[in-house]
N, C-alpha and C. Protein backbone atom coordinates (compact mmCIF):
# COMPACT_ATOMS: atom_id res chain seq x y z
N UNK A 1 128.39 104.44 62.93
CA UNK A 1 127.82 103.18 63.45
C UNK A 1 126.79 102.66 62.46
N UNK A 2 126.70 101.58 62.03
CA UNK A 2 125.70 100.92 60.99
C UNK A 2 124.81 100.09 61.87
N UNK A 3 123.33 100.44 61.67
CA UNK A 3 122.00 99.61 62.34
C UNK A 3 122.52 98.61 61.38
N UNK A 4 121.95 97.33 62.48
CA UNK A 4 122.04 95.92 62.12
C UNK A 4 121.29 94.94 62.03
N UNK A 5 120.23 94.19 61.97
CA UNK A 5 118.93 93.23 62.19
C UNK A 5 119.47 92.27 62.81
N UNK A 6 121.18 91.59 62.66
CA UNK A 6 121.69 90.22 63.69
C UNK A 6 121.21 90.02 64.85
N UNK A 7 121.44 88.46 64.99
CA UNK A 7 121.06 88.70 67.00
C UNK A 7 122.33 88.43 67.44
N UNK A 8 121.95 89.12 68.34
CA UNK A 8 123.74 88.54 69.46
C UNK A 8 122.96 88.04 70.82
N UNK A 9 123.63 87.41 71.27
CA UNK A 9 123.72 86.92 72.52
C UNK A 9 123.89 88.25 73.83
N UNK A 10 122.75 88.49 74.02
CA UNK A 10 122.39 89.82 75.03
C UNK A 10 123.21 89.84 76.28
N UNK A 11 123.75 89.06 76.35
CA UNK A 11 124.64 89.20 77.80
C UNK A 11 126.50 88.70 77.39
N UNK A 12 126.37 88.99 75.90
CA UNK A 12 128.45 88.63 75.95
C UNK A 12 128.10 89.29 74.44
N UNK A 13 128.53 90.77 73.73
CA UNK A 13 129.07 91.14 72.82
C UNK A 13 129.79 91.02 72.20
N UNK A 14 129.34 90.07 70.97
CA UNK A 14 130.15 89.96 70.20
C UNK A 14 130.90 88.57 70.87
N UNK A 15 130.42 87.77 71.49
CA UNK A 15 130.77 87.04 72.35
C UNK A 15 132.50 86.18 72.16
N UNK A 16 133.37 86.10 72.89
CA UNK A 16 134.42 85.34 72.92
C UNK A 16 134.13 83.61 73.21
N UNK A 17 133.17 83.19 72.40
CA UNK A 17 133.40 81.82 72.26
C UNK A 17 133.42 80.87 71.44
N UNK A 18 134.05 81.58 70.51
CA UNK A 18 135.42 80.09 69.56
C UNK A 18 136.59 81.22 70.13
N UNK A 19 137.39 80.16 69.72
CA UNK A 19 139.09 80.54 70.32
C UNK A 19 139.85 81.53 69.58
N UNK A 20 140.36 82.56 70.13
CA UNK A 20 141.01 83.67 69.31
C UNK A 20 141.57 82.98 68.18
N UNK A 21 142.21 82.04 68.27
CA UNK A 21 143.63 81.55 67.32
C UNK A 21 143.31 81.06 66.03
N UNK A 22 141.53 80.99 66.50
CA UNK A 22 141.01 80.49 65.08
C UNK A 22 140.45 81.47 64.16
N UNK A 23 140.68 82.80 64.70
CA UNK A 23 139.51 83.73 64.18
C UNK A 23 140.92 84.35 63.22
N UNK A 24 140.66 84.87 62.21
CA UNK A 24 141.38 85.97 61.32
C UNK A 24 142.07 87.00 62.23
N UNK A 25 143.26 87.55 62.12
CA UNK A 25 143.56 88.62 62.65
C UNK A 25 142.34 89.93 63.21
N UNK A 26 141.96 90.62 62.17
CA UNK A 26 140.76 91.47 62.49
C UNK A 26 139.86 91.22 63.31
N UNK A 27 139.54 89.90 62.76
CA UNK A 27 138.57 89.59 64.24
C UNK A 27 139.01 89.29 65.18
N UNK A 28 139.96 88.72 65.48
CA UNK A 28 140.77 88.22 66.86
C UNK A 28 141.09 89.76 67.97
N UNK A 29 141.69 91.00 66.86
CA UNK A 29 142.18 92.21 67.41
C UNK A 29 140.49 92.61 67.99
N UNK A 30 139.38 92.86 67.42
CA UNK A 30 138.44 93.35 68.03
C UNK A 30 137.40 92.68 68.89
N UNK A 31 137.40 91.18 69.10
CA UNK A 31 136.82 90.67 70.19
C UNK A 31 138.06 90.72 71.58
N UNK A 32 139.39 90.66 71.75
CA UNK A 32 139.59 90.99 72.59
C UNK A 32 140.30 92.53 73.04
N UNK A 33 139.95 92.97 71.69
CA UNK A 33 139.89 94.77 72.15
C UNK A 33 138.96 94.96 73.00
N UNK A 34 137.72 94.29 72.58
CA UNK A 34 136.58 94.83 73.69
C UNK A 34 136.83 94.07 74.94
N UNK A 35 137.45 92.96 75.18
CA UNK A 35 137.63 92.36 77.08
C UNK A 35 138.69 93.77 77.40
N UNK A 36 139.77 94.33 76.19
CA UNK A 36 140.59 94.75 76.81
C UNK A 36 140.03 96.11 77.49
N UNK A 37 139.32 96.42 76.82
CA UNK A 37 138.74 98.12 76.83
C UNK A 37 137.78 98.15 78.35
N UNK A 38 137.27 96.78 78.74
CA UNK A 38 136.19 96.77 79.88
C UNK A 38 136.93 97.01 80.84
N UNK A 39 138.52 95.71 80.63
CA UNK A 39 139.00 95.48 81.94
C UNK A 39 140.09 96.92 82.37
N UNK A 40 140.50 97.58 81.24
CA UNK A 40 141.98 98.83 81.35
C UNK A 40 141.56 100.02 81.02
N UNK A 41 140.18 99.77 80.39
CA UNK A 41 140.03 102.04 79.84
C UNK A 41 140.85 101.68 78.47
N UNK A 42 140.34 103.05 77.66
CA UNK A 42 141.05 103.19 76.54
C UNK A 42 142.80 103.47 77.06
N UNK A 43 142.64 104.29 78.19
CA UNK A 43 144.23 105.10 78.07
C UNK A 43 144.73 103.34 78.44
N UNK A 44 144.18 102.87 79.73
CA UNK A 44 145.07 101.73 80.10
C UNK A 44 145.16 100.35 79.34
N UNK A 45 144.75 100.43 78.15
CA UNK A 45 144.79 99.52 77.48
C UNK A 45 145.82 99.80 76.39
N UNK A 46 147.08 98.76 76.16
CA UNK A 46 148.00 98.99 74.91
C UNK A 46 147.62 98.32 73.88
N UNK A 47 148.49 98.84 72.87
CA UNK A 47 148.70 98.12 71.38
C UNK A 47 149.37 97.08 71.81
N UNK A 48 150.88 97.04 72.39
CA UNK A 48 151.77 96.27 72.48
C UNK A 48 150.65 95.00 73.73
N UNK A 49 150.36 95.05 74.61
CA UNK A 49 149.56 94.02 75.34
C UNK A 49 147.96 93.55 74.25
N UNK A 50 148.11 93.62 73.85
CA UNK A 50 146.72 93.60 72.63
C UNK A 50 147.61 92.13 71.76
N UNK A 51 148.48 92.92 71.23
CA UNK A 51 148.92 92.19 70.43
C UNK A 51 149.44 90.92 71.12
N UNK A 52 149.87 90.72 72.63
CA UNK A 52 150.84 89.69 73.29
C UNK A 52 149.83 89.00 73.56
N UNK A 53 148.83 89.57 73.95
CA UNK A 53 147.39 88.77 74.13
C UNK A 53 146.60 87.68 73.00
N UNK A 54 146.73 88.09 71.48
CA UNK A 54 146.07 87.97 70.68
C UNK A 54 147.27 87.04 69.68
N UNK A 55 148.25 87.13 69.77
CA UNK A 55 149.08 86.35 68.74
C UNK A 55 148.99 87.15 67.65
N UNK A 56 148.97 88.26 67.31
CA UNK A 56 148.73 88.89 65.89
C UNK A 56 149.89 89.76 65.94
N UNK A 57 150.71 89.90 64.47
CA UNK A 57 152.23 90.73 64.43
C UNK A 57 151.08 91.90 64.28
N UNK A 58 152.48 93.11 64.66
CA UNK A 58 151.98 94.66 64.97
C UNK A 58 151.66 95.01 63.55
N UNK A 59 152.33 94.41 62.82
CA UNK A 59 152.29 95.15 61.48
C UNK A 59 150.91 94.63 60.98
N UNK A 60 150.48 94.04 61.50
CA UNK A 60 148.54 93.02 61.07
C UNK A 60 147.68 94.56 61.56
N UNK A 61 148.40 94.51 62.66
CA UNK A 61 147.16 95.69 63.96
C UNK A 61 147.53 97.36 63.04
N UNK A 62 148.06 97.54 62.61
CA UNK A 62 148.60 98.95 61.54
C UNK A 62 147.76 98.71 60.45
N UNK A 63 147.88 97.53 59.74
CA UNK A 63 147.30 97.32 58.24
C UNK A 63 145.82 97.80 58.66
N UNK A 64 145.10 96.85 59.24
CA UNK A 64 143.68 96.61 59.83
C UNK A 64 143.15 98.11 60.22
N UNK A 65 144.06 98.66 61.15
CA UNK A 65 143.23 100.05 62.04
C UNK A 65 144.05 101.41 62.35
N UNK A 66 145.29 101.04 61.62
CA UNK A 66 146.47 102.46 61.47
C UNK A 66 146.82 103.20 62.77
N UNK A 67 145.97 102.68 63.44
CA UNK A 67 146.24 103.41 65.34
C UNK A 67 145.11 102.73 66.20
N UNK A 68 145.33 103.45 67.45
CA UNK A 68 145.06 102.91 68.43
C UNK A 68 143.82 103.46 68.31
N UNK A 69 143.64 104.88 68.55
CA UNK A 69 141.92 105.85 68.19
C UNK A 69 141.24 105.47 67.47
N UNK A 70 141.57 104.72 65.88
CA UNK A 70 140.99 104.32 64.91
C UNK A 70 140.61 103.31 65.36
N UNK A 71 141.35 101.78 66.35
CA UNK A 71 140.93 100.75 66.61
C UNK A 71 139.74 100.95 67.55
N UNK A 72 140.21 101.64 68.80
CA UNK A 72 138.75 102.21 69.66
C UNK A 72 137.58 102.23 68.82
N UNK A 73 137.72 103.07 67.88
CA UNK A 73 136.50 103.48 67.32
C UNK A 73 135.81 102.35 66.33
N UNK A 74 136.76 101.39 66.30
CA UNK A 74 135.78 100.43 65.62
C UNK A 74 135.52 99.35 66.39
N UNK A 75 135.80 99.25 67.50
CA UNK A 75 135.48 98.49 68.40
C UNK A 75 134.20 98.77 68.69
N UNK A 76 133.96 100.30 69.12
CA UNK A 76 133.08 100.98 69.91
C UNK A 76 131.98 100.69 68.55
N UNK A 77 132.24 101.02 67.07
CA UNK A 77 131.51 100.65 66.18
C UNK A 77 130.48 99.28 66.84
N UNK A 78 131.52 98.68 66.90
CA UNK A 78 130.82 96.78 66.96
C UNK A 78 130.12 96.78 68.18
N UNK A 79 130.39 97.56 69.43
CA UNK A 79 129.38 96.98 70.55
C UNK A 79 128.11 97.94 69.95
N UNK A 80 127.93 99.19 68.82
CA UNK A 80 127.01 100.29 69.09
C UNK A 80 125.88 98.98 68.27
N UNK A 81 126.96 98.22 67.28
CA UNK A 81 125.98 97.66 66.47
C UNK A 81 125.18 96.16 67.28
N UNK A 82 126.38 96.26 68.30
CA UNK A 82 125.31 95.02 69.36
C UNK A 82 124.28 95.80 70.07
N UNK A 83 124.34 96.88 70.37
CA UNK A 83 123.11 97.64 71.51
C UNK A 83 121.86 97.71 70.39
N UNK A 84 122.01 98.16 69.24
CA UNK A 84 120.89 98.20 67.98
C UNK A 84 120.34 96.74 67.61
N UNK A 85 121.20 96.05 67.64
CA UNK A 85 120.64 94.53 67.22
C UNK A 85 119.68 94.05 68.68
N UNK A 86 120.18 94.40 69.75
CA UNK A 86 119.89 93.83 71.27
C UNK A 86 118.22 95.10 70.97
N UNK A 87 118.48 96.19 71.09
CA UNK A 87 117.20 96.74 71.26
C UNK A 87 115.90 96.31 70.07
N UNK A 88 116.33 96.42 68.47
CA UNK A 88 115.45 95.93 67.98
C UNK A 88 114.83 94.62 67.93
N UNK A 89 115.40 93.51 68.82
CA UNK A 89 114.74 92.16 68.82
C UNK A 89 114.10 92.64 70.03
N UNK A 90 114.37 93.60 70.56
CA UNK A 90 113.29 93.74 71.56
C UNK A 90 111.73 94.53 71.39
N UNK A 91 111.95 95.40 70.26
CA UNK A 91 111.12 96.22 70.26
C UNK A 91 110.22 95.45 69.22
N UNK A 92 110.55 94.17 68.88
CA UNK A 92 109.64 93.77 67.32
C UNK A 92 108.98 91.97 68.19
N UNK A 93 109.45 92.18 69.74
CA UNK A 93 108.46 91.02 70.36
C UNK A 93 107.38 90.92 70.06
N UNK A 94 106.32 89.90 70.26
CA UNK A 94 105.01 89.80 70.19
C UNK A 94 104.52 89.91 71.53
N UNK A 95 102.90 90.58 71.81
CA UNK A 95 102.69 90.32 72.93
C UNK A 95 103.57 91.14 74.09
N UNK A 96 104.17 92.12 74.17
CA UNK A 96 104.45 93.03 74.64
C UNK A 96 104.25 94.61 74.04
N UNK A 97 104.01 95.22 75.08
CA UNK A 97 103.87 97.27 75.64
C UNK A 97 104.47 97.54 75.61
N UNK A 98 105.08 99.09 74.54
CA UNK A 98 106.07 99.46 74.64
C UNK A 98 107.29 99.55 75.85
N UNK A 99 106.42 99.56 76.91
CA UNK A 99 107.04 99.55 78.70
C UNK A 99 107.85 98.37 78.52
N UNK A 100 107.23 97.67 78.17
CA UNK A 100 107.44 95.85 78.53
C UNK A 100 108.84 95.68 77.65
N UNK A 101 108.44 96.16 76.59
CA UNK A 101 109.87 96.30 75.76
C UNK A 101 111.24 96.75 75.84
N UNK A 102 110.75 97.79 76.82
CA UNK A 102 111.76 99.06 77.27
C UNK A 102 112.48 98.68 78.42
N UNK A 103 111.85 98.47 79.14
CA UNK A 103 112.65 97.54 80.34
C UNK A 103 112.96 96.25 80.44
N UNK A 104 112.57 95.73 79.48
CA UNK A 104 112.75 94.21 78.70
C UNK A 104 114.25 94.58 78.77
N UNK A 105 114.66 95.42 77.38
CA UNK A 105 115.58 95.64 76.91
C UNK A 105 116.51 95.97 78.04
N UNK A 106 116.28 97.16 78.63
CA UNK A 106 117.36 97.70 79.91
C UNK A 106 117.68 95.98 80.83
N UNK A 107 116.60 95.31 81.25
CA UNK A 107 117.26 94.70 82.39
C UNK A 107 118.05 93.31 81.39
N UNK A 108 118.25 93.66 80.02
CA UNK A 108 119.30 92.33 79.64
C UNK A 108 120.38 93.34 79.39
N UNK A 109 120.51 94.37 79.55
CA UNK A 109 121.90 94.91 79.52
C UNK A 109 122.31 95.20 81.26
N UNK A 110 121.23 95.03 81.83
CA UNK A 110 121.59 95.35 83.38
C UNK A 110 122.18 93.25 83.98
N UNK A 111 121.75 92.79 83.33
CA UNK A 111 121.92 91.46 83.25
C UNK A 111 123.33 90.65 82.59
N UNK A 112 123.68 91.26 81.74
CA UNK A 112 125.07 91.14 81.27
C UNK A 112 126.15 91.66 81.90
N UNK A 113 125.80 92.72 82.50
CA UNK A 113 126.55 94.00 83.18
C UNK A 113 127.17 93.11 84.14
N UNK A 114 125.69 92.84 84.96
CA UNK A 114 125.44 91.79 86.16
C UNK A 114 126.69 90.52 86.14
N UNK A 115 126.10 90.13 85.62
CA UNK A 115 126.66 88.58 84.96
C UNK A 115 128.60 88.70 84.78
N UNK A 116 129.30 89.90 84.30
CA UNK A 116 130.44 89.94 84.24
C UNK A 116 131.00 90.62 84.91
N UNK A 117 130.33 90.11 86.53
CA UNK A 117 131.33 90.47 87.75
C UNK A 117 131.04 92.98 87.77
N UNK A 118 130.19 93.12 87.22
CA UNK A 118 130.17 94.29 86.72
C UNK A 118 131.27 94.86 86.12
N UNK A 119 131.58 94.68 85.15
CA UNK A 119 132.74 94.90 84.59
C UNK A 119 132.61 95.12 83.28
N UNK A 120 131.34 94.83 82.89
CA UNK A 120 130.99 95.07 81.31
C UNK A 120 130.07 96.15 81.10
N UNK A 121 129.89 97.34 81.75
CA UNK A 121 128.90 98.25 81.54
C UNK A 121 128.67 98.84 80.59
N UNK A 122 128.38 99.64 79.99
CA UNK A 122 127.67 100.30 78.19
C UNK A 122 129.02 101.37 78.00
N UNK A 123 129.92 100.43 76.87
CA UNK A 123 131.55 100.89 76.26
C UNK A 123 130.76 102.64 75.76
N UNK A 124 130.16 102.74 75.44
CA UNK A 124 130.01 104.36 74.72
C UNK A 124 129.71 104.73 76.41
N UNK A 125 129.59 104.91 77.21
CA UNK A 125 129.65 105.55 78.33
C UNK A 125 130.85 105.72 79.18
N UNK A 126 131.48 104.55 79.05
CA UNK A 126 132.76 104.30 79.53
C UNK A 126 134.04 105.26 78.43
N UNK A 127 133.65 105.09 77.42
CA UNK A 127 134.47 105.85 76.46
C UNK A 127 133.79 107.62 76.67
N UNK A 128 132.61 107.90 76.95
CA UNK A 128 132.54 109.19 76.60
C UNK A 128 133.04 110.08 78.07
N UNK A 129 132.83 109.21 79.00
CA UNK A 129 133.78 109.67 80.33
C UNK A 129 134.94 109.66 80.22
N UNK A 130 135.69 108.68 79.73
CA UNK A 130 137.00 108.99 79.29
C UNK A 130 137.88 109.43 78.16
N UNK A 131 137.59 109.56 77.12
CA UNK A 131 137.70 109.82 75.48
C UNK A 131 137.40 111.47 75.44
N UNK A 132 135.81 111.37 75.42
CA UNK A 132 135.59 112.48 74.43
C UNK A 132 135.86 113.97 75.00
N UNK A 133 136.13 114.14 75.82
CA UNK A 133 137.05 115.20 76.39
C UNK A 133 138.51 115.51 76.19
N UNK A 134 139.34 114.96 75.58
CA UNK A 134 140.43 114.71 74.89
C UNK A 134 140.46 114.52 73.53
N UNK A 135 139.71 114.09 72.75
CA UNK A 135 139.49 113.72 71.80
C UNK A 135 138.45 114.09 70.41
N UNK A 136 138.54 115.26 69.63
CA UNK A 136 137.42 115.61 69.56
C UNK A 136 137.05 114.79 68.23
N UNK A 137 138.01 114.53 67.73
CA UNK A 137 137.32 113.24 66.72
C UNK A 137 136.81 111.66 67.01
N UNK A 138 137.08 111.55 68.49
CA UNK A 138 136.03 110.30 69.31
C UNK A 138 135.40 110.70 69.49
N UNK A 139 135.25 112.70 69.98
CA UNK A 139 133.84 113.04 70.78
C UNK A 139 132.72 112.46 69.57
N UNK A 140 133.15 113.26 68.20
CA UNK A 140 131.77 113.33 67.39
C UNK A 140 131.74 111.64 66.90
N UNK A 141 132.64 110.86 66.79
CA UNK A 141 132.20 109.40 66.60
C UNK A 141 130.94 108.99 67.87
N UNK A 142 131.26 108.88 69.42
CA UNK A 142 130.35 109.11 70.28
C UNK A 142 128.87 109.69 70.13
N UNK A 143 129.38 110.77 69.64
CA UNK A 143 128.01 111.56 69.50
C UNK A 143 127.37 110.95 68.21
N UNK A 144 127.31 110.63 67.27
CA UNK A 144 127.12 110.14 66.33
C UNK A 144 126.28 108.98 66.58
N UNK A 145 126.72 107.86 67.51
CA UNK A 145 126.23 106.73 68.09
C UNK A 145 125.14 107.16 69.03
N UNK A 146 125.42 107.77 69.80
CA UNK A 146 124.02 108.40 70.83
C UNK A 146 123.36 109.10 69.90
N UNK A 147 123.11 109.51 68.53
CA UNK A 147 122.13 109.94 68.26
C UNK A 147 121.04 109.11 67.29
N UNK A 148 122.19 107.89 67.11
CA UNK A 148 121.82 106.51 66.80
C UNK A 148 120.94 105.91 67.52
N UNK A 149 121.36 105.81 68.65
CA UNK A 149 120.54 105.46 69.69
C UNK A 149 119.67 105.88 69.73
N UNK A 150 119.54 107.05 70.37
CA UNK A 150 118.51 108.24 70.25
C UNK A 150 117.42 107.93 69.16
N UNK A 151 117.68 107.96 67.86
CA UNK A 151 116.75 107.70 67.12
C UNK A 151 115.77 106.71 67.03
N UNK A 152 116.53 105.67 67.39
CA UNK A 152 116.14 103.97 67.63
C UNK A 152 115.04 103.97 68.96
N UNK A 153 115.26 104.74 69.68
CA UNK A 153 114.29 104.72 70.88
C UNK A 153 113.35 105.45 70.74
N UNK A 154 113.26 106.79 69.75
CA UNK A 154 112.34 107.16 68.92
C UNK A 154 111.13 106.99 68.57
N UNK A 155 111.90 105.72 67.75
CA UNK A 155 110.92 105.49 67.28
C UNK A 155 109.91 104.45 67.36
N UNK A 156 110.85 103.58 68.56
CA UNK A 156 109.75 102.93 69.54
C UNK A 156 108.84 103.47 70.44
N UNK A 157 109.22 104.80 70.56
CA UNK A 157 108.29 105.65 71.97
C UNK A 157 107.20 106.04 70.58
N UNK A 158 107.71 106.89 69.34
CA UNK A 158 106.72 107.11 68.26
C UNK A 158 105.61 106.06 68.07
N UNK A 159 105.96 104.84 68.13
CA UNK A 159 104.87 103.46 67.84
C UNK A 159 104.38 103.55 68.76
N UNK A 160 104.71 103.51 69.90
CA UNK A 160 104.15 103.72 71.76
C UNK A 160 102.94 104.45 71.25
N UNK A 161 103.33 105.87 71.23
CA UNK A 161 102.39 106.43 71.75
C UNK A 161 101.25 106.80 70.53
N UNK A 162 101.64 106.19 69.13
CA UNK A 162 100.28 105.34 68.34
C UNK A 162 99.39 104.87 68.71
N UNK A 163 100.14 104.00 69.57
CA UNK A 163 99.34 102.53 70.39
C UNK A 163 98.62 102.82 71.61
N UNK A 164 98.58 103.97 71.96
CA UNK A 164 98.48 104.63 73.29
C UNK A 164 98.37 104.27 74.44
N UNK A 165 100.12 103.23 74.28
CA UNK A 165 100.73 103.39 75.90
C UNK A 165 101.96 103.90 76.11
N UNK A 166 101.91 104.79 75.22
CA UNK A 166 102.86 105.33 75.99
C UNK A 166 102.27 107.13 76.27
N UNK A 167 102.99 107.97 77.15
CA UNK A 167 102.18 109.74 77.46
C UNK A 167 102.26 110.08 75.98
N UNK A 168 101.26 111.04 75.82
CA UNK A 168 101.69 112.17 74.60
C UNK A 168 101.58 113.44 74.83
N UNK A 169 102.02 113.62 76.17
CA UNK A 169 102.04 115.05 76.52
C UNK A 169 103.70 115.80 76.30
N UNK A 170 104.30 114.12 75.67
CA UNK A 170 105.57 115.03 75.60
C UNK A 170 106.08 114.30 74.34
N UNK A 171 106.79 114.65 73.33
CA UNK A 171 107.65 114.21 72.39
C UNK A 171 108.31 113.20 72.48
N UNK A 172 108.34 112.01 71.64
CA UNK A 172 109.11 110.99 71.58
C UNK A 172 110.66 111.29 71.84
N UNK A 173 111.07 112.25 71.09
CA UNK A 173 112.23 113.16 71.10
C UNK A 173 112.68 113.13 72.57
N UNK A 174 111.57 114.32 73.04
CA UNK A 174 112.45 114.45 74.97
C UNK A 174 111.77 113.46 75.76
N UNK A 175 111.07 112.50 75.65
CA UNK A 175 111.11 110.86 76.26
C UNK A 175 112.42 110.16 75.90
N UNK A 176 112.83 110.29 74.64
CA UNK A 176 114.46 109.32 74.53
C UNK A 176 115.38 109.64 75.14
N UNK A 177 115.29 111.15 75.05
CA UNK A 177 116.43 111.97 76.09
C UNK A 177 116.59 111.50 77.06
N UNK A 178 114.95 111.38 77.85
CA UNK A 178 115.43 111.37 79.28
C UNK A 178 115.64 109.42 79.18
N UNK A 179 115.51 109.04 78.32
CA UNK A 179 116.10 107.41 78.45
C UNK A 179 116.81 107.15 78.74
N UNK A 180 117.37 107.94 77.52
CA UNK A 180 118.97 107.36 77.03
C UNK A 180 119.93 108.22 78.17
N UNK A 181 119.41 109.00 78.91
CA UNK A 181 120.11 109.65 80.10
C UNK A 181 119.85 108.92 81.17
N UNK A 182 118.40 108.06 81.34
CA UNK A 182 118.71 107.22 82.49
C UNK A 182 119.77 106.01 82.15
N UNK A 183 119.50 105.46 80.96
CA UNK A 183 120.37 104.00 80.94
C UNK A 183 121.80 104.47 80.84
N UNK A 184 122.58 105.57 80.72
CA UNK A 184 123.79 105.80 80.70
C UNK A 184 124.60 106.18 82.55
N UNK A 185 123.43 106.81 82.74
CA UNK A 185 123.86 107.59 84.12
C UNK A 185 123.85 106.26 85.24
N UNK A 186 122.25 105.34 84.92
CA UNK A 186 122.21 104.33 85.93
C UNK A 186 123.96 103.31 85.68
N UNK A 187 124.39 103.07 84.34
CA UNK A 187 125.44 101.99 84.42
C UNK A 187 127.02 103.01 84.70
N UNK A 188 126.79 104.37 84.48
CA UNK A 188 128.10 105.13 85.26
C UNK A 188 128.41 105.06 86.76
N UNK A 189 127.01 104.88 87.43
CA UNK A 189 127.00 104.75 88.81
C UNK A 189 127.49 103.16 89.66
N UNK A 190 126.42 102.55 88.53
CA UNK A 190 126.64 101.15 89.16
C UNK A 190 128.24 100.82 88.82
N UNK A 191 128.79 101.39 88.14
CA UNK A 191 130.56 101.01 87.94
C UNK A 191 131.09 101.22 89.31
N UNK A 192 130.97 102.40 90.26
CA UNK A 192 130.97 102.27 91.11
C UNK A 192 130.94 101.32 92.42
N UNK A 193 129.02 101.98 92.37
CA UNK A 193 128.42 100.71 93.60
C UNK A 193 128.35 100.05 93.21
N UNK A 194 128.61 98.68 91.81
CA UNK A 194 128.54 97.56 92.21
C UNK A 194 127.04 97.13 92.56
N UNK A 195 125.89 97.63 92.92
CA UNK A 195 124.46 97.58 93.32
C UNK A 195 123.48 97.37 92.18
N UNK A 196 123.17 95.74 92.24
CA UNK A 196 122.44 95.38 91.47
C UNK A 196 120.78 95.48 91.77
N UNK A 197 120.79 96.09 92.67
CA UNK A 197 119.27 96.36 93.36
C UNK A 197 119.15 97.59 92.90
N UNK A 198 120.24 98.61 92.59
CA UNK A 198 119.83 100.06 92.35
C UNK A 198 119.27 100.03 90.97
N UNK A 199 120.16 98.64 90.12
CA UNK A 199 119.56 98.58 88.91
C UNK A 199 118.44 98.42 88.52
N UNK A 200 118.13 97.61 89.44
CA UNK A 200 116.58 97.09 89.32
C UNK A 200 116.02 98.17 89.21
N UNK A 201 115.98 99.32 90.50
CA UNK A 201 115.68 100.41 90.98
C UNK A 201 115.27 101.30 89.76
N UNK A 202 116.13 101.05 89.05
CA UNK A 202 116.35 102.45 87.70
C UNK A 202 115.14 101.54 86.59
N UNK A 203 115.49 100.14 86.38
CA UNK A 203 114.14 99.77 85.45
C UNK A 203 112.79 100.09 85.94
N UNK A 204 112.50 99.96 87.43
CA UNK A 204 111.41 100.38 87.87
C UNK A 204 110.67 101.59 87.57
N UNK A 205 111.82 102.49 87.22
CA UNK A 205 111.81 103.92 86.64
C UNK A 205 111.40 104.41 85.48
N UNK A 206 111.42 103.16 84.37
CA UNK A 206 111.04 103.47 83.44
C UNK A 206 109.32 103.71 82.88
N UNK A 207 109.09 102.88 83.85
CA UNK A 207 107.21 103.10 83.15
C UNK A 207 107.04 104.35 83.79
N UNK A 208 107.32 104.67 84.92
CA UNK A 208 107.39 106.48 85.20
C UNK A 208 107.44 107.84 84.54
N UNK A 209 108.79 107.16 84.11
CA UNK A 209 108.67 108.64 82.82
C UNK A 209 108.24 108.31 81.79
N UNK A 210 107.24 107.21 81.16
CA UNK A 210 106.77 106.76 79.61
C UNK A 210 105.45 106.83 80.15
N UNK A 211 104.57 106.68 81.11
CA UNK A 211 103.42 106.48 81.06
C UNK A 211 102.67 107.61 82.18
């Protein structure tokens, strides 16, 4: 996964708005790889419906990504590099606490989530429930990205607790842990319930375990 400085539009990744037909093959295959991946799972999503969807010959989708695992994984590439772009415009606000930042950040991904009928929840979670147990060369792509993550939250809790608001009775290290374990576990659940109040629920959570 490559950190990125771009901004994206915090509530549509990588967003679908100019028209597939205008975009290059490559790009056309991976903006609606990712509607495809929200709405079918990796298993329930095809090559052959990808392609009927997208207007692109099979032999484009081979050149570009040689398989289907390879395409996942660069899909999953492009949303890891929207969650890094989405968190660092958050963490480099003015006039906000590390807190302020932190749940800044969570409730525009709880907000997008929101916003697409819940149907768009965090693809590396959705993939590591379904993938990386089958897969052990998605597992370590996965893992690779969560430690991406991981780092990135780091080293905002590291500036935190410079600044001293955030605890320093515990490591930036096992503060991200338990982050990056709430923001994964809260959007596995809500796939479920559907409960946009529980979400709330879980940002509320955050100045808890940081302060």
């Amino acid at each position: 996964m490559r950190e990125s400085t771009t901004k994206h539009d915090s509530r549509k990744p990588d967003g679908e708005r100019r028209n597939h037909k205008d975009l290059p093959h490559k790009e056309r295959l991976l903006r609606q790889g990712m509607s495809e991946f929200y709405a079918h799972g990796f298993s329930g999503t095809t090559v052959d419906a990808l392609l009927h969807s997208t207007g692109v010959p099979k032999g484009s989708f081979y050149h570009h990504f040689g398989s289907k695992e390879a395409f996942g994984r660069a899909v999953l590439e492009r949303y890891c590099s929207f969650q890094m772009d989405l968190l660092a415009s958050w963490a480099v606000r003015p006039g906000l606490g590390t807190v302020e930042k932190l749940t800044g950040y969570f409730d525009a991904m709880a907000d997008g989530f929101i916003d697409s009928g819940f149907q768009r929840a965090c693809l590396v979670g959705k993939f590591s429930t379904e993938v990386a147990a089958t897969s052990e060369s998605f597992r370590h792509h996965l893992d690779e990205d969560l430690r991406i993550w991981h780092s990135s939250l780091c080293d905002i809790l590291t500036r935190g607790q410079a600044d001293g608001d955030v605890r320093a009775d515990r490591s930036p290290q096992e503060l991200a842990d338990a982050l990056l374990a709430l923001i994964q576990g809260a959007f596995v659940v809500a796939l479920s319930t559907r409960n946009a109040k529980s979400l709330r629920s879980v940002c509320a959570t955050i100045p808890v375990i940081l302060t």
